[in-house]
Protein backbone atom coordinates (compact mmCIF):
# COMPACT_ATOMS: atom_id res chain seq x y z
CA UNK A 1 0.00 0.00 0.00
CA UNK A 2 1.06 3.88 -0.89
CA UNK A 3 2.69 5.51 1.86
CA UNK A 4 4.66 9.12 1.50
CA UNK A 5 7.52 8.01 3.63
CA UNK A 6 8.43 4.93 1.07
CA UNK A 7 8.11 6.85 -1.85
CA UNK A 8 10.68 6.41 -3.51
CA UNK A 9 11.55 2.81 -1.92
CA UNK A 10 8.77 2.06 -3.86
CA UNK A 11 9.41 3.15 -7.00
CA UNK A 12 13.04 1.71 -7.17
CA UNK A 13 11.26 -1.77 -6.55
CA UNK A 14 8.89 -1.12 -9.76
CA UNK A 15 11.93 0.08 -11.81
CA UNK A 16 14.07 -2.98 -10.49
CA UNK A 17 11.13 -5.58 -11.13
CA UNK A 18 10.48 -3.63 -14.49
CA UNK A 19 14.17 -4.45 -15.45
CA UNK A 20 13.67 -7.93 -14.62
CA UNK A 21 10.36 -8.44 -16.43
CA UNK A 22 11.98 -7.13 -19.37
CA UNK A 23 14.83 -9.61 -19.53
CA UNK A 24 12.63 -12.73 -19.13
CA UNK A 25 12.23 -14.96 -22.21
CA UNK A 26 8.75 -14.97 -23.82
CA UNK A 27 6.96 -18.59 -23.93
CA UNK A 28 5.97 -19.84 -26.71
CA UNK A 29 2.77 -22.10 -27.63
CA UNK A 30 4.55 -25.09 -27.53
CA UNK A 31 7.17 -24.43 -24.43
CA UNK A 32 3.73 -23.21 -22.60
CA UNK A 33 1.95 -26.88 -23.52
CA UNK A 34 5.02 -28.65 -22.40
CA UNK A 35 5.38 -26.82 -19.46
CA UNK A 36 1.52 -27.52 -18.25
CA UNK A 37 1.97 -31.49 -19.39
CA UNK A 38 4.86 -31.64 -17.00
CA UNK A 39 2.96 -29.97 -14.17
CA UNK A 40 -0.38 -32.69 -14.82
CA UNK A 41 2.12 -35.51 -15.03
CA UNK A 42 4.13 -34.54 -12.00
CA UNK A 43 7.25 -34.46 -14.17
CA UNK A 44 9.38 -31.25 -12.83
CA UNK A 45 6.13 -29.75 -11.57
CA UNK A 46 7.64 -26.96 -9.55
CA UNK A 47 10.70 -26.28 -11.90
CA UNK A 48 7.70 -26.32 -14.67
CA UNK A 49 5.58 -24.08 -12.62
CA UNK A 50 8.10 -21.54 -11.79
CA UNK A 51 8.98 -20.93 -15.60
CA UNK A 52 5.06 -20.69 -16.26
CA UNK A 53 4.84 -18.14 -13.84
CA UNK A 54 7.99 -16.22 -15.19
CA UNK A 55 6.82 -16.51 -18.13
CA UNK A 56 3.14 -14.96 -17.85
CA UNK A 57 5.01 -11.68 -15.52
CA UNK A 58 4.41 -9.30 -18.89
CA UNK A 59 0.60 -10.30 -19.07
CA UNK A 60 0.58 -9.64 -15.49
CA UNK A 61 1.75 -5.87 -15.47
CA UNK A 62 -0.08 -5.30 -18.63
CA UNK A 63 -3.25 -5.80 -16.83
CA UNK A 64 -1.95 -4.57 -13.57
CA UNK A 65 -1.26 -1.13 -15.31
CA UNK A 66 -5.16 -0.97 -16.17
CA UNK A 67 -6.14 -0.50 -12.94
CA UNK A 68 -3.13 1.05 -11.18
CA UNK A 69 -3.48 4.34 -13.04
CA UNK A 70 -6.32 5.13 -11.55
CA UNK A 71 -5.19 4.39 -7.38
CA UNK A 72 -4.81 6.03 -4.55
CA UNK A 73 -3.72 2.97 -2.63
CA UNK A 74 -2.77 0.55 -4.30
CA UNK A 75 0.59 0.30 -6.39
CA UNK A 76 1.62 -1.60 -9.39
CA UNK A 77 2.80 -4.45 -7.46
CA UNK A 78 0.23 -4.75 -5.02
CA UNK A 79 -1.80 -5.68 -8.58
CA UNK A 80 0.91 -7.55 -9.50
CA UNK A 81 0.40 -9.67 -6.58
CA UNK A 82 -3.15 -10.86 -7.23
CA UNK A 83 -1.89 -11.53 -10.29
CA UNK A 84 0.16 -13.90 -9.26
CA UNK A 85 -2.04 -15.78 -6.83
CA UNK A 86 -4.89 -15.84 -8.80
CA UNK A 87 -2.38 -17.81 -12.29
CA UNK A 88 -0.99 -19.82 -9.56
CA UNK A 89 -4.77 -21.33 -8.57
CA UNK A 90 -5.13 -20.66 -12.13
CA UNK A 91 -2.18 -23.65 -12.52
CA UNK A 92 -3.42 -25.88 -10.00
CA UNK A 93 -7.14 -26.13 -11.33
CA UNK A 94 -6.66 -25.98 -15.38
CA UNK A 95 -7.23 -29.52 -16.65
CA UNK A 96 -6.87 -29.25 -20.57
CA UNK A 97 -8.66 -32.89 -21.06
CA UNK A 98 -11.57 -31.30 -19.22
CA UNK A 99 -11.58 -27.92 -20.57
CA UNK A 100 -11.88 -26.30 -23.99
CA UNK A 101 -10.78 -23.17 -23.04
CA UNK A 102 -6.66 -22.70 -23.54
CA UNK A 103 -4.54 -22.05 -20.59
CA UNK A 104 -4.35 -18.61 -21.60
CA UNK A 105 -7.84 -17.37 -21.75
CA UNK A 106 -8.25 -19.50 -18.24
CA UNK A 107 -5.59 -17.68 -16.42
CA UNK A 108 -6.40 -14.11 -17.85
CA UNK A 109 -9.86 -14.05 -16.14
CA UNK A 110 -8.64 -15.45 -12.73
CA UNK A 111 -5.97 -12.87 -12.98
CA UNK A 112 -8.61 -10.49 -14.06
CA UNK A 113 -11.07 -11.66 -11.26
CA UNK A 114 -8.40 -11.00 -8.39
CA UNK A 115 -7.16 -7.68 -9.43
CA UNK A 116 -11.13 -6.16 -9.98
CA UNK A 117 -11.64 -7.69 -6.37
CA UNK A 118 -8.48 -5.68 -4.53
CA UNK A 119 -9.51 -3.09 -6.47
CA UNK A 120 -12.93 -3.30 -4.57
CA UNK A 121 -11.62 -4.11 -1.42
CA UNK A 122 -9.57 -0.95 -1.08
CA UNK A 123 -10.23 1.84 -3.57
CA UNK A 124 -13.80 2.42 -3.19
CA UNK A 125 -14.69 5.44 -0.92
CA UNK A 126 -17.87 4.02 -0.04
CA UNK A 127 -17.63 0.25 -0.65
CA UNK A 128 -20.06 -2.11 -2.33
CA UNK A 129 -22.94 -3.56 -0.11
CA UNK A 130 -21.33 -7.53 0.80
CA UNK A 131 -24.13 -9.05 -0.53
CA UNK A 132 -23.32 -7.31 -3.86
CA UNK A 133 -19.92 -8.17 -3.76
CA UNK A 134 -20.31 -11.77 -3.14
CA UNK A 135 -22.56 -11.71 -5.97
CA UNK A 136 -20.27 -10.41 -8.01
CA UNK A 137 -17.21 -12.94 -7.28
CA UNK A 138 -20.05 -15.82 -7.18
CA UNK A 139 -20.73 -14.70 -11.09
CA UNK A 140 -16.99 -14.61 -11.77
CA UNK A 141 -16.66 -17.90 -10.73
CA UNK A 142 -19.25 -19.72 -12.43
CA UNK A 143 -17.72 -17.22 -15.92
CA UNK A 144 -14.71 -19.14 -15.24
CA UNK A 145 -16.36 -22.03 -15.05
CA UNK A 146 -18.34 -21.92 -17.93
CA UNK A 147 -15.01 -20.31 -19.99
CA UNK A 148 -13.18 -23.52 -19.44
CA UNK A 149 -16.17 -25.54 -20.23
CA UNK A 150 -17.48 -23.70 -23.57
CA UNK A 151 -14.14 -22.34 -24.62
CA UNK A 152 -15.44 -19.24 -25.15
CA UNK A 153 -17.10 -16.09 -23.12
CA UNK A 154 -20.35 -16.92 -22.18
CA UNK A 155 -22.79 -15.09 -23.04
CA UNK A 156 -25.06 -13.42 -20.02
CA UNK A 157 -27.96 -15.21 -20.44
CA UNK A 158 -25.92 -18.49 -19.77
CA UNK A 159 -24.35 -17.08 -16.46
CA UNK A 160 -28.00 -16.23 -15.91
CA UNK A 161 -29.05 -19.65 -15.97
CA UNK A 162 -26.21 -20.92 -14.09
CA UNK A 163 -26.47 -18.75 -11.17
CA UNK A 164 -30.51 -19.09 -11.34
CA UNK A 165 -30.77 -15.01 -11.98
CA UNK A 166 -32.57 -12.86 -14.51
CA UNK A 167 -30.87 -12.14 -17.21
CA UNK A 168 -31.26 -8.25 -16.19
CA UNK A 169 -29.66 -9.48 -12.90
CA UNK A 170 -26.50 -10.48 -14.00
CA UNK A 171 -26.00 -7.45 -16.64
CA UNK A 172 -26.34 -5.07 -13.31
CA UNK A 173 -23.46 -7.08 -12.09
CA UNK A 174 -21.57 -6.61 -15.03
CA UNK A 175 -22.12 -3.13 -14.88
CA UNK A 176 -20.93 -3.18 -11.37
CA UNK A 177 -17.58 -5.54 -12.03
CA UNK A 178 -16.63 -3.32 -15.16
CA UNK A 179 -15.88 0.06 -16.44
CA UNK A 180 -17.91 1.53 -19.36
CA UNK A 181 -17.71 4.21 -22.30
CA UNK A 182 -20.56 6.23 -22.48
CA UNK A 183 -21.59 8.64 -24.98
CA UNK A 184 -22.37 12.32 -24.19
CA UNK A 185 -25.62 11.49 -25.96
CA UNK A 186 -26.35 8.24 -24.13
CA UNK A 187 -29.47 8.13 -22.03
CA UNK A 188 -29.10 7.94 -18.25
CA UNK A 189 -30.74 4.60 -17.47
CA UNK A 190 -32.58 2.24 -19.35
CA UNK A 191 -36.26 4.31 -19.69
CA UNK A 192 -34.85 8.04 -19.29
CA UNK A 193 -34.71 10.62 -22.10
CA UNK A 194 -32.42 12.76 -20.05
CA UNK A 195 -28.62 12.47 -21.58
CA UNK A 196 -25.26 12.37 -19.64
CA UNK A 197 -24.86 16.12 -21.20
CA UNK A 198 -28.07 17.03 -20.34
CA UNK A 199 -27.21 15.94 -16.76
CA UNK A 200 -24.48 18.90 -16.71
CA UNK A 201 -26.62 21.27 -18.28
CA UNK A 202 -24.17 22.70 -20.75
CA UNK A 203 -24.48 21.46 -24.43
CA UNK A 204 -20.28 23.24 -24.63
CA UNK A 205 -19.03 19.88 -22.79
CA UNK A 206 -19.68 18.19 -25.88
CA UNK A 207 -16.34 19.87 -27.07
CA UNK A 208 -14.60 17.32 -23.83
CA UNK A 209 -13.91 14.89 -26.96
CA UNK A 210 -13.81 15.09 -30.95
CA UNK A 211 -16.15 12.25 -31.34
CA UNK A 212 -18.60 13.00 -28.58
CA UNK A 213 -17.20 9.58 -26.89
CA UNK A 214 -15.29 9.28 -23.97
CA UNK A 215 -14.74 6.78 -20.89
CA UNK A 216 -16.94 7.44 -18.07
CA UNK A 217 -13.85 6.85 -15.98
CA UNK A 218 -11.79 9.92 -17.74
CA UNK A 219 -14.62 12.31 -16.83
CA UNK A 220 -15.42 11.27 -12.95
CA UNK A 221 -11.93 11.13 -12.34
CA UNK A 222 -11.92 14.68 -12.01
CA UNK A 223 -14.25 14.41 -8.70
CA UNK A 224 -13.38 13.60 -5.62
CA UNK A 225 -14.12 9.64 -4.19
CA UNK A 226 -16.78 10.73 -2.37
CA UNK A 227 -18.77 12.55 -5.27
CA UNK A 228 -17.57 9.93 -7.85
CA UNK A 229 -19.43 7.57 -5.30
CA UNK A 230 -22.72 9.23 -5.32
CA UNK A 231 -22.67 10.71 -9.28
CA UNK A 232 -21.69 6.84 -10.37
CA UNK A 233 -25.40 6.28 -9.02
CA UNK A 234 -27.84 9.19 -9.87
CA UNK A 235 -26.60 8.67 -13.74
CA UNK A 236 -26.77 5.04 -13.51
CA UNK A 237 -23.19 4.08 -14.48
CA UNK A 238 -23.63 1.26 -12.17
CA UNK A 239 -26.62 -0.89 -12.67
CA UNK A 240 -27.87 0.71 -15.65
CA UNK A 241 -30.37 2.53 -13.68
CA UNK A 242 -30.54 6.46 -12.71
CA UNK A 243 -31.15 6.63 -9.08
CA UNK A 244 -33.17 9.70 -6.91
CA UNK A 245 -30.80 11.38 -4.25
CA UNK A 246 -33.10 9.28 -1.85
CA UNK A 247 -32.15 6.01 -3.31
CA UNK A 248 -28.39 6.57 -3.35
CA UNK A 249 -28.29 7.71 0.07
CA UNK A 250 -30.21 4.70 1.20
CA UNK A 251 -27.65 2.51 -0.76
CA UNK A 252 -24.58 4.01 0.43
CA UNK A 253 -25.98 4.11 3.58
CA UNK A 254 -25.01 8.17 4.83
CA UNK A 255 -27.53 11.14 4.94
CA UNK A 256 -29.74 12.79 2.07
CA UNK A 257 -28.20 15.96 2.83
CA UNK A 258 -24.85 14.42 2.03
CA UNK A 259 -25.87 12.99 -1.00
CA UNK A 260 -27.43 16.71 -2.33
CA UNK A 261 -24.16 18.21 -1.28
CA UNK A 262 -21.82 15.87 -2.86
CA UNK A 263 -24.31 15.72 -6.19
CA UNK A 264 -24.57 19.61 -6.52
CA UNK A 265 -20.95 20.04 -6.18
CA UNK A 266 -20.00 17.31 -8.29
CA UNK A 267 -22.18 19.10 -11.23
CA UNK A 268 -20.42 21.98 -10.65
CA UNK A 269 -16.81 20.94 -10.55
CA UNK A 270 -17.65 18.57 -13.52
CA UNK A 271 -19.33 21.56 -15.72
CA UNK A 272 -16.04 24.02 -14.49
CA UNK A 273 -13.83 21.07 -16.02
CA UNK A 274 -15.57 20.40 -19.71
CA UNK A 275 -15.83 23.66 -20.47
CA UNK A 276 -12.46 24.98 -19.16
């Protein structure tokens, strides 16, 4: 975790791991396929596993660096940590006679799975309800599941089923595990007419991006945790659904006067920034 004293500690152990990523060979198709029959066979498991591991270190900061960048407390190799765990369970539960997904796609969504959970645990002002949040890791699990098993993503409606869920259900969950590009034109929520510039009440912030596109993420960064929290909900980033400043303070949980304080200044600060 960041702290202001270890600075700098810190960043020399990113720049020496860095140097040492680098320098590792790449793994080929075939060393990779060797390398996971001597780990089902027992043959040179460990020495097997260890060179798996090295080798899938440059997939691991590629994804860690997706969700660093945006951190207040966690650091590249906290990420790169999860990683780690998560392609070593990865290891010990891919069975390629049982499983038509490759090795690949099976590690990348463990690896995935851990890093979106730390990034829950610990960089959310206002965390998740649990009940949400074991949802969510429930739903990665049976994805994982039914990646190894089809080969392929699955599609929602097929989590749906699994996890006995509407289909509506498990795309609020999805909304919730992932980040998503929104249009300045896009409604806010499924049945509203009101658009994410019409939330700001300036038709200038459509001048924020060329194409009128940009990711949600980009634009809330410029708020505060707290206001990112709340604004997340009224527009319906989240589950697809534009909540009343009643309904997001009953889901975070803090005081209606909070949430029309944090909401009226996050309008502000984000109408001050797109038209700057």
């Amino acid at each position: 975790m960041r702290q202001a004293h270890g600075e700098n500690l810190s960043l020399a152990a990113v720049d020496q791991y860095m140097r040492e990523v680098r320098q590792i060979p790449s793994l080929t198709a075939e060393e990779e396929a060797g390398l996971l029959s001597s780990i089902s066979r027992a043959i040179d498991a460990k020495q097997a596993q260890d060179r798996l591991v090295e080798g899938y270190q440059s997939t691991i900061v590629s994804l860690a660096k997706r969700f660093v960048r945006d951190c207040t407390h966690l650091e590249l190799l906290d990420f790169v940590q999860e990683g780690n765990s998560a392609l070593l369970r990865a290891i010990k539960q891919y069975d390629e006679n049982r499983m038509a997904s490759s090795f690949k796609t099976f590690a990348f969504a463990w690896m995935r799975g851990a890093m979106l959970t730390a990034y829950w645990r610990y960089e959310r002002a206002i965390p998740l309800p649990i009940n949400k949040v074991r949802e969510i890791q429930r739903m990665q699990t049976i994805h994982m599941r039914l990646l190894a098993q089809l080969g392929q993503e699955p599609t929602p409606t097929e989590v749906a089923q699994e996890m006995q869920l509407k289909e509506q259900e498990v795309q609020a969950l999805l909304a919730l595990r992932d980040q998503q590009v929104v249009s300045l034109h896009t409604q806010v929520g499924k049945e509203s007419v009101t658009s994410f510039e019409d939330v700001l009440e300036d038709t200038t912030a459509a001048t924020f991006a060329d194409d009128g596109f940009f990711s949600a993420e980009d634009v809330l960064r410029l708020l505060t945790e707290p206001e990112r929290a709340v604004f997340r909900l009224r527009l319906g980033l989240l589950d697809g659904h534009a909540h009343t400043q009643r309904e997001v303070a009953d889901i975070l949980g803090i005081a209606l006067s909070t949430v029309q304080m944090l909401d009226r200044r996050a309008r502000m600060r984000l109408r001050e920034a797109l038209v700057a």
